[in-house]
PDB file of N, CA and C in Angstrom:
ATOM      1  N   UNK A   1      -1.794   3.027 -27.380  1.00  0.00           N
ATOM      2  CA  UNK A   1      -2.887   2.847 -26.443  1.00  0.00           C
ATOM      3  C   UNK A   1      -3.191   1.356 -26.254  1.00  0.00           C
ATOM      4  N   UNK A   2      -3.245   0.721 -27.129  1.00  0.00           N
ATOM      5  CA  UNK A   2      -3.398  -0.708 -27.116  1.00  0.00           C
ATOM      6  C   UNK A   2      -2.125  -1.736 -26.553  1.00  0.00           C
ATOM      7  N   UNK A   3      -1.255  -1.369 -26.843  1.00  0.00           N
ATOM      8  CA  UNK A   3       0.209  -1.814 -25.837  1.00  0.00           C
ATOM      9  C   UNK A   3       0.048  -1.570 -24.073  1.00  0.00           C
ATOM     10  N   UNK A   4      -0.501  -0.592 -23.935  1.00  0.00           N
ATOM     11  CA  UNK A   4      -0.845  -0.149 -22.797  1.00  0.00           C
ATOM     12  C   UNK A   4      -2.014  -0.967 -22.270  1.00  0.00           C
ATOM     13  N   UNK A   5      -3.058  -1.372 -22.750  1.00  0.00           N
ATOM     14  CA  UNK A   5      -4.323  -1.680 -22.398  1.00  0.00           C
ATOM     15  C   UNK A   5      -3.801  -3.060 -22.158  1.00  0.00           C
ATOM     16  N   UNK A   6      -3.451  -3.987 -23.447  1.00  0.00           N
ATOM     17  CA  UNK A   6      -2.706  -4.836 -23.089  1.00  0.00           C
ATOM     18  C   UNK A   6      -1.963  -5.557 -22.161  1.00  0.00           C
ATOM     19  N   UNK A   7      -0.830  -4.396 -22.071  1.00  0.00           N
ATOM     20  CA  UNK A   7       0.288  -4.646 -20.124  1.00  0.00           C
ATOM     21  C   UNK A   7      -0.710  -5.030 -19.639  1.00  0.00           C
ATOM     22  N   UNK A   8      -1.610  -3.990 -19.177  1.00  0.00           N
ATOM     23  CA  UNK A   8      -2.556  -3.827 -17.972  1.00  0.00           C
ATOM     24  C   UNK A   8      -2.945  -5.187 -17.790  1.00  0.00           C
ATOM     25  N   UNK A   9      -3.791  -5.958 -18.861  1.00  0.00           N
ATOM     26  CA  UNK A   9      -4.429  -6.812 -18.661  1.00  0.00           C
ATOM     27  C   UNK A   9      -3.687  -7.942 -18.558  1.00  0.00           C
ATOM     28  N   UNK A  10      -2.575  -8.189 -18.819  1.00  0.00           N
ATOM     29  CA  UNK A  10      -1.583  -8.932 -18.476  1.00  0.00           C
ATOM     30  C   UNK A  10      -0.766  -8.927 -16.848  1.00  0.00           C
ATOM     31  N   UNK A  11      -0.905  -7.933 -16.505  1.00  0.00           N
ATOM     32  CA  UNK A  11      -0.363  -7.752 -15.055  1.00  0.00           C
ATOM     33  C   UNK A  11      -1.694  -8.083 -14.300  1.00  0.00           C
ATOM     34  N   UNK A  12      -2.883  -7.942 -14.966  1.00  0.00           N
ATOM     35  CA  UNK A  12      -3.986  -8.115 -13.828  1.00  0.00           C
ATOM     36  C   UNK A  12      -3.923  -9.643 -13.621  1.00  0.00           C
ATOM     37  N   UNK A  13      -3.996 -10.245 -14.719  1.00  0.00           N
ATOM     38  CA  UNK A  13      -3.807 -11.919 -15.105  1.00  0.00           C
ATOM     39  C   UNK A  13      -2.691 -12.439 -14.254  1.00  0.00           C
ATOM     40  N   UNK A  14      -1.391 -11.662 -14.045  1.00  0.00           N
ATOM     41  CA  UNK A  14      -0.723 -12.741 -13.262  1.00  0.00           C
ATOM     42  C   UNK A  14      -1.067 -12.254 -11.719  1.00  0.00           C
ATOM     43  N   UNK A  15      -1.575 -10.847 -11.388  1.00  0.00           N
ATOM     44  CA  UNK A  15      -1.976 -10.660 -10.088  1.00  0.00           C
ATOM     45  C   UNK A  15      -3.399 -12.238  -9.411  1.00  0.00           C
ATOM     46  N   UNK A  16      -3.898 -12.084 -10.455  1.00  0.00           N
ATOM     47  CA  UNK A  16      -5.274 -13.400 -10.244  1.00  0.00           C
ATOM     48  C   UNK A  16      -4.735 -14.684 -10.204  1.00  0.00           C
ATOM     49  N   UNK A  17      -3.820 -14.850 -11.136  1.00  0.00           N
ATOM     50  CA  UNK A  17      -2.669 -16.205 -10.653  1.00  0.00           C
ATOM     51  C   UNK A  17      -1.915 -16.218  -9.686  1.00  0.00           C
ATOM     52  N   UNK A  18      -1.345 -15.522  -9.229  1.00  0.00           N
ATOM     53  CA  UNK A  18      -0.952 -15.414  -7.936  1.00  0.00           C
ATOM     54  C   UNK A  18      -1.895 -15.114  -6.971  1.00  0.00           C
ATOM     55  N   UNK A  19      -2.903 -15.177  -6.806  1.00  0.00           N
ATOM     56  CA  UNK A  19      -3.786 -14.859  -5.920  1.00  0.00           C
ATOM     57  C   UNK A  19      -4.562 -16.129  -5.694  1.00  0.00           C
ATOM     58  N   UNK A  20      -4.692 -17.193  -6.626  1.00  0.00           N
ATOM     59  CA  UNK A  20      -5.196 -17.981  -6.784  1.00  0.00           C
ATOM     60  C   UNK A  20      -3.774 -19.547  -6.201  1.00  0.00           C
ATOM     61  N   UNK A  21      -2.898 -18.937  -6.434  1.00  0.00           N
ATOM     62  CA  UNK A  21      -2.146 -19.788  -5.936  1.00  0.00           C
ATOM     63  C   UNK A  21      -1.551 -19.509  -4.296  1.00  0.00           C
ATOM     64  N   UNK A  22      -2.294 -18.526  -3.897  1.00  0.00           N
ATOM     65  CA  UNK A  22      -1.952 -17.753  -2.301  1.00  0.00           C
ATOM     66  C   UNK A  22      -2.795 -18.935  -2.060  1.00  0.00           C
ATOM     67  N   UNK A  23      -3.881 -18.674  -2.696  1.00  0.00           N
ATOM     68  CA  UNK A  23      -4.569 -19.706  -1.503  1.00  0.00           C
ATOM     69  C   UNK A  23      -5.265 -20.841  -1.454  1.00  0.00           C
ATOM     70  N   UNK A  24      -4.838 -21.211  -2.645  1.00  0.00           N
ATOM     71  CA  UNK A  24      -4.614 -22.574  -2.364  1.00  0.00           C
ATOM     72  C   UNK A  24      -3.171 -23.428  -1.598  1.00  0.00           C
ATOM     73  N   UNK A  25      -1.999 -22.455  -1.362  1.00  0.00           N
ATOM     74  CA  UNK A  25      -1.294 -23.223  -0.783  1.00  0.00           C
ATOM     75  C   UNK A  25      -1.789 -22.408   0.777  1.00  0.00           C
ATOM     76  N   UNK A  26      -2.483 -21.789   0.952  1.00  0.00           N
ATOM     77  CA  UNK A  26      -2.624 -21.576   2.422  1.00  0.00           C
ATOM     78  C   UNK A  26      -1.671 -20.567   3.014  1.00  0.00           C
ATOM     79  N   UNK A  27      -1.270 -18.939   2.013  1.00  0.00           N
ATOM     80  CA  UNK A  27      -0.135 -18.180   2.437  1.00  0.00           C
ATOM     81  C   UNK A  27      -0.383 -17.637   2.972  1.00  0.00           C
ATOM     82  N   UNK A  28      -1.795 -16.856   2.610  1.00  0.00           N
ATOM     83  CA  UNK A  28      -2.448 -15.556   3.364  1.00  0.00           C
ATOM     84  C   UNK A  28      -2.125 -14.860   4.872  1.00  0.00           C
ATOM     85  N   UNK A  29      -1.523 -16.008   5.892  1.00  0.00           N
ATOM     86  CA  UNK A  29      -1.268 -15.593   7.249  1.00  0.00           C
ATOM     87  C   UNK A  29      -0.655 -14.608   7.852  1.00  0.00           C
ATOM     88  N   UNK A  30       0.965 -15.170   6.937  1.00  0.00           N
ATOM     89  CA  UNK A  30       1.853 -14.695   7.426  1.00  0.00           C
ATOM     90  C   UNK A  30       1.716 -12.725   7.007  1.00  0.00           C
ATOM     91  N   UNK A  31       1.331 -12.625   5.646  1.00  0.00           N
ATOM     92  CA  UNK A  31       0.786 -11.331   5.511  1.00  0.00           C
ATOM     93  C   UNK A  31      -0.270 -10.693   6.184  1.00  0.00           C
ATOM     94  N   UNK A  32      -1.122 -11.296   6.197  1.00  0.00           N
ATOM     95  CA  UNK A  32      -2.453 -10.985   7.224  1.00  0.00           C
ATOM     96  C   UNK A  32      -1.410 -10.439   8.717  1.00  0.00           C
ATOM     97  N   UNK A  33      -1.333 -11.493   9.358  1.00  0.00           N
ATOM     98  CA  UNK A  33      -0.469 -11.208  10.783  1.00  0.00           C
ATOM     99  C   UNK A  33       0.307  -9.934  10.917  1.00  0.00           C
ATOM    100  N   UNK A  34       0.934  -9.617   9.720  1.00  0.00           N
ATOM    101  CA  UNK A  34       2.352  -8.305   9.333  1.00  0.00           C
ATOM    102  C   UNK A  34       1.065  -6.928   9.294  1.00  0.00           C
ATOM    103  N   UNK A  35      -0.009  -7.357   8.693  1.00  0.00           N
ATOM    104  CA  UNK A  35      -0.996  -6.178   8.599  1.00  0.00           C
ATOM    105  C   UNK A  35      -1.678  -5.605   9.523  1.00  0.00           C
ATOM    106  N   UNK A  36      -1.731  -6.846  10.667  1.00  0.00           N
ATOM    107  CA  UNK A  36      -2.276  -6.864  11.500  1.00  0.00           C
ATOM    108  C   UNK A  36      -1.616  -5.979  13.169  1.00  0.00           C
ATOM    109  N   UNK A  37      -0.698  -6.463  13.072  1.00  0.00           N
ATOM    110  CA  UNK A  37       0.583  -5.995  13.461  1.00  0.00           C
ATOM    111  C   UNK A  37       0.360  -4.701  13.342  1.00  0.00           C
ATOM    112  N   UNK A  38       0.750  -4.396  12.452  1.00  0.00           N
ATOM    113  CA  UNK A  38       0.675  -2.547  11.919  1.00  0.00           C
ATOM    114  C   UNK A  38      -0.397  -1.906  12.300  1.00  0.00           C
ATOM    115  N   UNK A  39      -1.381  -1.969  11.744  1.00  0.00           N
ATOM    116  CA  UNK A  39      -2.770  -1.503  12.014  1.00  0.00           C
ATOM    117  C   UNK A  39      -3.751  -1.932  13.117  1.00  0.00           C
ATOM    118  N   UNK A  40      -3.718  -3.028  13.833  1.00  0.00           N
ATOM    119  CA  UNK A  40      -4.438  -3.756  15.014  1.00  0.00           C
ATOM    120  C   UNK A  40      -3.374  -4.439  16.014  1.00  0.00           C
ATOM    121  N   UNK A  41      -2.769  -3.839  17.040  1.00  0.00           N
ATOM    122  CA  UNK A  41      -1.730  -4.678  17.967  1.00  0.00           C
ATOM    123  C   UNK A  41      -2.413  -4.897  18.554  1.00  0.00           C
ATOM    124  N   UNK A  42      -3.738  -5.214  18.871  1.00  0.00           N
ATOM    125  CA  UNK A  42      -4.615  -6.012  20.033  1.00  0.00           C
ATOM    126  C   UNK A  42      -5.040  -7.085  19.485  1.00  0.00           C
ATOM    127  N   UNK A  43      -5.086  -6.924  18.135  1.00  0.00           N
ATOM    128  CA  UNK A  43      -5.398  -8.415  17.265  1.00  0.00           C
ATOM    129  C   UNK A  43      -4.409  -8.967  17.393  1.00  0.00           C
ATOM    130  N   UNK A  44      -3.338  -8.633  17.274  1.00  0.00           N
ATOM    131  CA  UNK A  44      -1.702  -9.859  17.468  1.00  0.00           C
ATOM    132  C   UNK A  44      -1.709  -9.977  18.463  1.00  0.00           C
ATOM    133  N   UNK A  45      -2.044  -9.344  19.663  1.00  0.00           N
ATOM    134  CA  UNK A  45      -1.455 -10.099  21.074  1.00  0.00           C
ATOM    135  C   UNK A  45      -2.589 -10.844  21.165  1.00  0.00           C
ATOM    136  N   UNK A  46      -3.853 -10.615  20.542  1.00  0.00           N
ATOM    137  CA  UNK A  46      -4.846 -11.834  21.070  1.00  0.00           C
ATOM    138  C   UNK A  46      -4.598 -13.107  20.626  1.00  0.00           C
ATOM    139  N   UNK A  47      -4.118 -12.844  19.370  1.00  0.00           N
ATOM    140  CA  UNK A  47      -3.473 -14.522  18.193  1.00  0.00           C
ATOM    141  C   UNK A  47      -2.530 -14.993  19.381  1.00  0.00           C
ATOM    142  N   UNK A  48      -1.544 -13.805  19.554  1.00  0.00           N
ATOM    143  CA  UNK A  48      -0.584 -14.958  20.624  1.00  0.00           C
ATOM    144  C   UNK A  48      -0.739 -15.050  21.534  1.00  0.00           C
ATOM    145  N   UNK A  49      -1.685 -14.909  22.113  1.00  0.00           N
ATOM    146  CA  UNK A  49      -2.386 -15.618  23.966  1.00  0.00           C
ATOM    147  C   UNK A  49      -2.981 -16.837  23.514  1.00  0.00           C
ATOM    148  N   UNK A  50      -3.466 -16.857  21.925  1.00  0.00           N
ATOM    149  CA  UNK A  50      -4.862 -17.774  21.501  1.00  0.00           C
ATOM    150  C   UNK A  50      -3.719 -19.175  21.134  1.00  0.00           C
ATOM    151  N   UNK A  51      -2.462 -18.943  20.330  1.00  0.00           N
ATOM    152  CA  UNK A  51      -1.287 -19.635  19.821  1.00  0.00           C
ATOM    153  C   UNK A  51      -1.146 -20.306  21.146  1.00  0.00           C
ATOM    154  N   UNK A  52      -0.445 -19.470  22.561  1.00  0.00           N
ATOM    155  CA  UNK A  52      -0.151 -20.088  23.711  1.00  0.00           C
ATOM    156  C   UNK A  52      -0.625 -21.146  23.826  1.00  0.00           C
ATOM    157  N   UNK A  53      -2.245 -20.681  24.718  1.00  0.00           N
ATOM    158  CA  UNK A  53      -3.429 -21.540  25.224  1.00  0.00           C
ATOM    159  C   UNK A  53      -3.309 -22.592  24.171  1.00  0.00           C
ATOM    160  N   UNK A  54      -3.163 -22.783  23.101  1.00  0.00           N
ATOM    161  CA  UNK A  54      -3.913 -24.226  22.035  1.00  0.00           C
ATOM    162  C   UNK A  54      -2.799 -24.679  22.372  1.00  0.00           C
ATOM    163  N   UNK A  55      -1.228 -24.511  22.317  1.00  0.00           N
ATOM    164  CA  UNK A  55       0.439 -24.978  22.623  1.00  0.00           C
ATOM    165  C   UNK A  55       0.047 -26.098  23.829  1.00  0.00           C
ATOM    166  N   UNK A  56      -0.658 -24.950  24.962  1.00  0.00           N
ATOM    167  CA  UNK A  56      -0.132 -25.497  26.442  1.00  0.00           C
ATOM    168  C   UNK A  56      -1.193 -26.520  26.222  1.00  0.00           C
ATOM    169  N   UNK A  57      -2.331 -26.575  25.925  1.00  0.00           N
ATOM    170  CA  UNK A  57      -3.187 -27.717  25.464  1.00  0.00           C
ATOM    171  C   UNK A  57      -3.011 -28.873  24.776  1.00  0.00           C
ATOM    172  N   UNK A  58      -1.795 -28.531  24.145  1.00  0.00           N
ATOM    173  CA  UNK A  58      -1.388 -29.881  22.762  1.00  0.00           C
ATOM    174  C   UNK A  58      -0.545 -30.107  23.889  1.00  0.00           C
ATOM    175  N   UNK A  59       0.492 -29.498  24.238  1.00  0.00           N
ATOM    176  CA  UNK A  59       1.615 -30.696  25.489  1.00  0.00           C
ATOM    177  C   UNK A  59       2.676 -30.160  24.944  1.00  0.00           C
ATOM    178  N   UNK A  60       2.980 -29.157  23.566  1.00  0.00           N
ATOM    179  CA  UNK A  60       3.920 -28.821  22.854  1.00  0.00           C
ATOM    180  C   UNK A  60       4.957 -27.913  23.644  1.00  0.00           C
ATOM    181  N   UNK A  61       6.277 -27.996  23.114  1.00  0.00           N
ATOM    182  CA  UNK A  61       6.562 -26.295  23.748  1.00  0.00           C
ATOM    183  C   UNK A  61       6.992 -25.142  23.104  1.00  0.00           C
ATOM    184  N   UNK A  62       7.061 -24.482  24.334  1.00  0.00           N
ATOM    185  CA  UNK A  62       7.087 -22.642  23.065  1.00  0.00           C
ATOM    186  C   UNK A  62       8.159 -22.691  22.516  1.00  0.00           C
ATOM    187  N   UNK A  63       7.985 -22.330  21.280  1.00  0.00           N
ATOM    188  CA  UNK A  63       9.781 -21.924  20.419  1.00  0.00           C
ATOM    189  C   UNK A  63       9.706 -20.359  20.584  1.00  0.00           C
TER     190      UNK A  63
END
């Protein structure tokens, strides 16, 4: 039982380290976007009308 309790709290520990290192490097997006995708396709086409518009504003061009 205690081997067990143990794991646990060890897998929670590196879930919080990795969670803590999502965001501080700023990862969250690209997952967010994939979720978003799935469950909200009016939220992704609004990101990419919103992506466009700021593009055609900077002078950049579309890839």
């Amino acid at each position: 039982m205690f081997v067990v309790l143990a794991a646990l709290a060890v897998i929670l520990g590196l879930f919080v380290l990795l969670a803590r290192r999502i965001r501080r490097r700023g990862l969250t997006g690209g997952v967010v976007s994939v979720a978003e995708e799935i469950y909200r396709p009016s939220a992704q086409r609004s990101r990419v009308v919103i992506q466009a518009e700021v593009r055609a504003e900077a002078g950049t061009p579309d890839v």
